[in-house]
N, C-alpha and C. Protein backbone atom coordinates (compact mmCIF):
# COMPACT_ATOMS: atom_id res chain seq x y z
N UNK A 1 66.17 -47.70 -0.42
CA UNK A 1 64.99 -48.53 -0.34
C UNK A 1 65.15 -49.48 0.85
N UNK A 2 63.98 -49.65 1.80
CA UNK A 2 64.26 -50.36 2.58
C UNK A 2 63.42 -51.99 2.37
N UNK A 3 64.52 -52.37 2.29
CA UNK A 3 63.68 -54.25 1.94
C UNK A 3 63.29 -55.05 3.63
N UNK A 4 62.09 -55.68 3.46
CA UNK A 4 61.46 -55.86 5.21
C UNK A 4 61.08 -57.72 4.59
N UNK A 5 61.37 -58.21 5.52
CA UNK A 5 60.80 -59.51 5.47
C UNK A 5 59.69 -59.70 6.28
N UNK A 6 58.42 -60.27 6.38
CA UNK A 6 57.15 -60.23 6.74
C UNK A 6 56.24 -61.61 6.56
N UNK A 7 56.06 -62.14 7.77
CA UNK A 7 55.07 -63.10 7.23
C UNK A 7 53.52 -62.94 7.13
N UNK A 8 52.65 -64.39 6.97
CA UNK A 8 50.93 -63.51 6.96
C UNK A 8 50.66 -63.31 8.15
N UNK A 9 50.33 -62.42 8.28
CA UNK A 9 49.53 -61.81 9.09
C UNK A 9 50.39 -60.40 9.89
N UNK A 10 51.45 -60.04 9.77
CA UNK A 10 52.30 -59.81 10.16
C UNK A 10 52.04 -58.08 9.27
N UNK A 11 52.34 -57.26 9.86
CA UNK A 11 52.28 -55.68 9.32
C UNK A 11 53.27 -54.39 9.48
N UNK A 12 53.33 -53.76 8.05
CA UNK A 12 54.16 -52.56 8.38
C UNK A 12 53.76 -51.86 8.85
N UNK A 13 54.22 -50.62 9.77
CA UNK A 13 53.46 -49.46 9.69
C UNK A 13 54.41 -48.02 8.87
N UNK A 14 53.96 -47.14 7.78
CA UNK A 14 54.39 -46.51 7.63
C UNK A 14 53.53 -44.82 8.47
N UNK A 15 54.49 -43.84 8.92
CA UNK A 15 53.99 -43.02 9.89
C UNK A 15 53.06 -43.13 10.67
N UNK A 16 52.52 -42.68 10.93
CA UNK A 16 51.46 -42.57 12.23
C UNK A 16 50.02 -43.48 11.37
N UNK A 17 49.97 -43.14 10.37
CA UNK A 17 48.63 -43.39 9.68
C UNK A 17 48.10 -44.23 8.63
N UNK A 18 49.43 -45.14 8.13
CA UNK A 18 49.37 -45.86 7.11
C UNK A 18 49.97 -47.38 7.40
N UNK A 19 49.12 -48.44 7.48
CA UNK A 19 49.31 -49.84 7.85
C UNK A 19 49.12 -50.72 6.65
N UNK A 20 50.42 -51.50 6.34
CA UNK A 20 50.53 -52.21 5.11
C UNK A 20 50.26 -53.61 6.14
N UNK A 21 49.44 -54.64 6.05
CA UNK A 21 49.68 -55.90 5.93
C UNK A 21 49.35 -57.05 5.08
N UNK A 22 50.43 -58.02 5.50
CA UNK A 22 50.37 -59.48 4.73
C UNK A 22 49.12 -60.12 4.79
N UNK A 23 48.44 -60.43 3.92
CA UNK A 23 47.14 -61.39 4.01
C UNK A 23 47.45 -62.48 3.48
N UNK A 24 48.06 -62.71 2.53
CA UNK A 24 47.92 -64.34 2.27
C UNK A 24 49.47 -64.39 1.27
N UNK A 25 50.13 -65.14 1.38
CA UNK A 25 51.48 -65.76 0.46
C UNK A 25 51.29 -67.20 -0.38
N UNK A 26 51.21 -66.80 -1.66
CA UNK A 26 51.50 -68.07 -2.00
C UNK A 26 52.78 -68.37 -2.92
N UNK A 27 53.19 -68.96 -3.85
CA UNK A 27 53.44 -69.47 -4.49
C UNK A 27 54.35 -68.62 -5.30
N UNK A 28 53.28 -67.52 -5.97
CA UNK A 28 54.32 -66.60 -6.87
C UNK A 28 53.42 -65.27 -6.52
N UNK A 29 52.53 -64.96 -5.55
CA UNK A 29 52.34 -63.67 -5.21
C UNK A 29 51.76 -63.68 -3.66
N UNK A 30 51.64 -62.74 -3.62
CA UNK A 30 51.79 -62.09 -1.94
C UNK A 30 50.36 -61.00 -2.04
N UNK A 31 49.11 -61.07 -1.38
CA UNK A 31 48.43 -60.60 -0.82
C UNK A 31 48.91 -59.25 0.22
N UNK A 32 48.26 -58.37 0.08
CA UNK A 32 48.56 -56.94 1.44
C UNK A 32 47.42 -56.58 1.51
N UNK A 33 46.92 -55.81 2.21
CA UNK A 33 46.22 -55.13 2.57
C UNK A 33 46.48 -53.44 2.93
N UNK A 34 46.23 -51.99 2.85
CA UNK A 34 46.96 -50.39 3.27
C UNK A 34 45.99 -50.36 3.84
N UNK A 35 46.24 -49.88 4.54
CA UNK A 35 44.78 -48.63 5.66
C UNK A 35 45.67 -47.64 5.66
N UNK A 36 44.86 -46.42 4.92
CA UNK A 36 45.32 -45.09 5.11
C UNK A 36 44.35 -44.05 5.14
N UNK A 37 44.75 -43.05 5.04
CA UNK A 37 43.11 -41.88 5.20
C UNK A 37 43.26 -42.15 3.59
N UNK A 38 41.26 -41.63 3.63
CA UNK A 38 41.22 -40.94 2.10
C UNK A 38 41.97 -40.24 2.06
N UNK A 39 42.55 -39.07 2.27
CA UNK A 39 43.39 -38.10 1.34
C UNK A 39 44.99 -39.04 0.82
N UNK A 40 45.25 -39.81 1.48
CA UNK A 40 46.22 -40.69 0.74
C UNK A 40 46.31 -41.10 -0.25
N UNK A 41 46.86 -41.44 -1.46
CA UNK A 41 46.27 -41.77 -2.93
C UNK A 41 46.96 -43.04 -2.89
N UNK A 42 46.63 -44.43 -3.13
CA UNK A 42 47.27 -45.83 -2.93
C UNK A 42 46.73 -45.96 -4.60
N UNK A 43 48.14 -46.00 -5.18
CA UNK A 43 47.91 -46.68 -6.34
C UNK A 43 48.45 -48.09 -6.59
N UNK A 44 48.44 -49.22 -7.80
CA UNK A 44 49.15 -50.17 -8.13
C UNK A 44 50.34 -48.73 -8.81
N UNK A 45 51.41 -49.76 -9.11
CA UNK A 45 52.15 -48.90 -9.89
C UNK A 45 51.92 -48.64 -11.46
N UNK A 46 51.80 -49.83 -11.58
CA UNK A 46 51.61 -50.00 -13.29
C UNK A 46 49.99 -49.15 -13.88
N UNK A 47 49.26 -49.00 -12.67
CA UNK A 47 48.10 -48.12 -13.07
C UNK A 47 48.45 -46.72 -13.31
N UNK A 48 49.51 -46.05 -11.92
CA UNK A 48 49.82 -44.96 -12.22
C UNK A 48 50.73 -44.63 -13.29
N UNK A 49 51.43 -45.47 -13.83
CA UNK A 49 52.21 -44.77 -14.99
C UNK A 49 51.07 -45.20 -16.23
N UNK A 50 50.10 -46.04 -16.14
CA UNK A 50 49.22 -45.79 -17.32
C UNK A 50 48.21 -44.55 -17.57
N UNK A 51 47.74 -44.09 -16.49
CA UNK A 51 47.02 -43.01 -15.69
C UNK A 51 47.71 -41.59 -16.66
N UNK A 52 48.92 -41.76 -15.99
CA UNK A 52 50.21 -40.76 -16.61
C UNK A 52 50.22 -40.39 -17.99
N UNK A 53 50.51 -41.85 -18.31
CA UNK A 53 50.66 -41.78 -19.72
C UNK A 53 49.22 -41.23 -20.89
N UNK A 54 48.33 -41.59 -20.05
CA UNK A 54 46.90 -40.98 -21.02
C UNK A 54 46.65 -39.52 -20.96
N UNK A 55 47.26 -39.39 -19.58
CA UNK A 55 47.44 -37.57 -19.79
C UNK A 55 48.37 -36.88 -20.40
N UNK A 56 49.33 -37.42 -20.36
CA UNK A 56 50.60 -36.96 -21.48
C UNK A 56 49.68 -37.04 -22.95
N UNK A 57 49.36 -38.11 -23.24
CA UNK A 57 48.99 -38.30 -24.85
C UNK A 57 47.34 -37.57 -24.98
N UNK A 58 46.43 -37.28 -23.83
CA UNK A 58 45.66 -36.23 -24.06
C UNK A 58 45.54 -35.04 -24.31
N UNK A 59 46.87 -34.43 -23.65
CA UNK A 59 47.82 -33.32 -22.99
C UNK A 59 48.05 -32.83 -24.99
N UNK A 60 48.94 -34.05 -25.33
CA UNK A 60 49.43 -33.86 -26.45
C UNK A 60 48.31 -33.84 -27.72
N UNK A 61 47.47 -34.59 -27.77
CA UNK A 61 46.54 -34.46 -28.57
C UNK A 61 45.50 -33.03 -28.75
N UNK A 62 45.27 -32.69 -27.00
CA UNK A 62 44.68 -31.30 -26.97
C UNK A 62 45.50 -30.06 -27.88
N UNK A 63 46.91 -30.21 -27.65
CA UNK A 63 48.10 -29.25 -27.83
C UNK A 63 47.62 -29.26 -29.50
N UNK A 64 47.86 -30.29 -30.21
CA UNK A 64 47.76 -30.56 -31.50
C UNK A 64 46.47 -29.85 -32.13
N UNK A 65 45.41 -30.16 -31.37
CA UNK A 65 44.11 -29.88 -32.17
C UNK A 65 43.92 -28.31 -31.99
N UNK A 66 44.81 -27.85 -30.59
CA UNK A 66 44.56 -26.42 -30.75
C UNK A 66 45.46 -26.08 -32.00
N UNK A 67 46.52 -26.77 -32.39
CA UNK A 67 47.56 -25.81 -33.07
C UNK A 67 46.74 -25.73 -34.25
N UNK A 68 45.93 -27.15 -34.86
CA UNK A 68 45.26 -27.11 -36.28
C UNK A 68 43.87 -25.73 -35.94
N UNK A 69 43.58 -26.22 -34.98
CA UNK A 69 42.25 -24.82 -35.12
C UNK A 69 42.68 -23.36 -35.39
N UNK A 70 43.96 -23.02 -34.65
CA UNK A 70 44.80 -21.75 -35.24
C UNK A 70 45.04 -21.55 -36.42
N UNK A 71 45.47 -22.40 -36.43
CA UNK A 71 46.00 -22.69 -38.22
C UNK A 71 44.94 -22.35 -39.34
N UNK A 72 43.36 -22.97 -38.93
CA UNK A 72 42.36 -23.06 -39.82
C UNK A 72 41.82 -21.60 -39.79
N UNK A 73 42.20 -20.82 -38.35
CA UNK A 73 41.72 -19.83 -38.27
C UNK A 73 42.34 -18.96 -39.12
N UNK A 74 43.62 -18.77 -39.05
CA UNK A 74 44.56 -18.15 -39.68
C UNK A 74 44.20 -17.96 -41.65
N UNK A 75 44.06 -19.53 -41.88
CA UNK A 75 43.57 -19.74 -43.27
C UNK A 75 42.25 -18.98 -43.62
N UNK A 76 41.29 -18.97 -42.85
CA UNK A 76 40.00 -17.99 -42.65
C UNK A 76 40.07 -16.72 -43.26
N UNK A 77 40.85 -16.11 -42.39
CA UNK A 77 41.19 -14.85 -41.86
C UNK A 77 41.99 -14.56 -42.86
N UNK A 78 42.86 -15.10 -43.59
CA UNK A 78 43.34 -14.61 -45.02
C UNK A 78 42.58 -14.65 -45.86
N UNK A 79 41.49 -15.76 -46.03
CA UNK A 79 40.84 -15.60 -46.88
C UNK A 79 39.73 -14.51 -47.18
N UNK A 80 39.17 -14.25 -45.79
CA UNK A 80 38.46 -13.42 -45.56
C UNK A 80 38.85 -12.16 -45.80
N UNK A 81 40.04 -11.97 -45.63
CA UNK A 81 41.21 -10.28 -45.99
C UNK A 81 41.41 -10.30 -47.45
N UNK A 82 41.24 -11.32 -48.03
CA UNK A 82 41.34 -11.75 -49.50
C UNK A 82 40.20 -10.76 -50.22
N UNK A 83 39.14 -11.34 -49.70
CA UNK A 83 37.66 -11.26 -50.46
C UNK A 83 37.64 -9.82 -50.56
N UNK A 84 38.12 -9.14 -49.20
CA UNK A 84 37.59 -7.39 -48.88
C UNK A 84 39.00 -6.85 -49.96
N UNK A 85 39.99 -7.37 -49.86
CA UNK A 85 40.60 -6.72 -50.49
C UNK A 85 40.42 -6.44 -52.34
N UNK A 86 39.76 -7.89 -52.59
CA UNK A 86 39.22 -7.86 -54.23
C UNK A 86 37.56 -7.10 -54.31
N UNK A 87 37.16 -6.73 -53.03
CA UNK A 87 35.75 -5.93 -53.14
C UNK A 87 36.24 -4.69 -53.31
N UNK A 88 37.22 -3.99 -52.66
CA UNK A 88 37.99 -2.95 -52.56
C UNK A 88 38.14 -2.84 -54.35
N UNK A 89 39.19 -3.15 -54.47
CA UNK A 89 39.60 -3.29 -55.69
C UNK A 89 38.38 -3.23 -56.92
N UNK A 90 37.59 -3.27 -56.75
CA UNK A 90 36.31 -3.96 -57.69
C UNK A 90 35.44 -2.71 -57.53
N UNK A 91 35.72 -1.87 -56.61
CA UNK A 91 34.74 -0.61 -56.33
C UNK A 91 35.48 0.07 -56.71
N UNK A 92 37.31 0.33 -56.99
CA UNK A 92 37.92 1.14 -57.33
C UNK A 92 37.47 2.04 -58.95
């Protein structure tokens, strides 16, 4: 990790295309500013691991509701093999 000391007004540049600067310092936080292309994705951090995390637990919730719909299908589908098999039986 590289640690940079910077005052306001004062700017990084990362590669050719991405400019971090200082806008304002106070007290207990620090102002920046990025210029990057759209295709760059500039997140906070704490957004992207919340971001993350709702797709994991959507991810997981989807997983779940498919497993119960199998399941219900499954229960169906015996029951339904049930019925033909006691119609069977009943015509014998």
């Amino acid at each position: 990790m590289l640690t940079l000391t910077r005052k306001k007004g004062e700017e990084i540049v990362i590669g050719d295309n991405i400019v971090i600067a200082v806008r304002e310092i106070s007290s207990d936080s620090v102002k920046i500013s990025v210029s990057a292309p759209r295709d760059v994705p500039v997140f906070r951090r704490e957004l992207k691991i919340a971001v993350q995390e709702n797709r994991k637990a959507a991810a997981a919730s989807a997983e779940a509701a498919g497993i119960a719909a199998l399941l219900a299908q499954g229960g169906k589908k015996r029951s339904e093999k049930r019925r033909e098999d006691e119609d069977q039986c009943d015509t014998k």
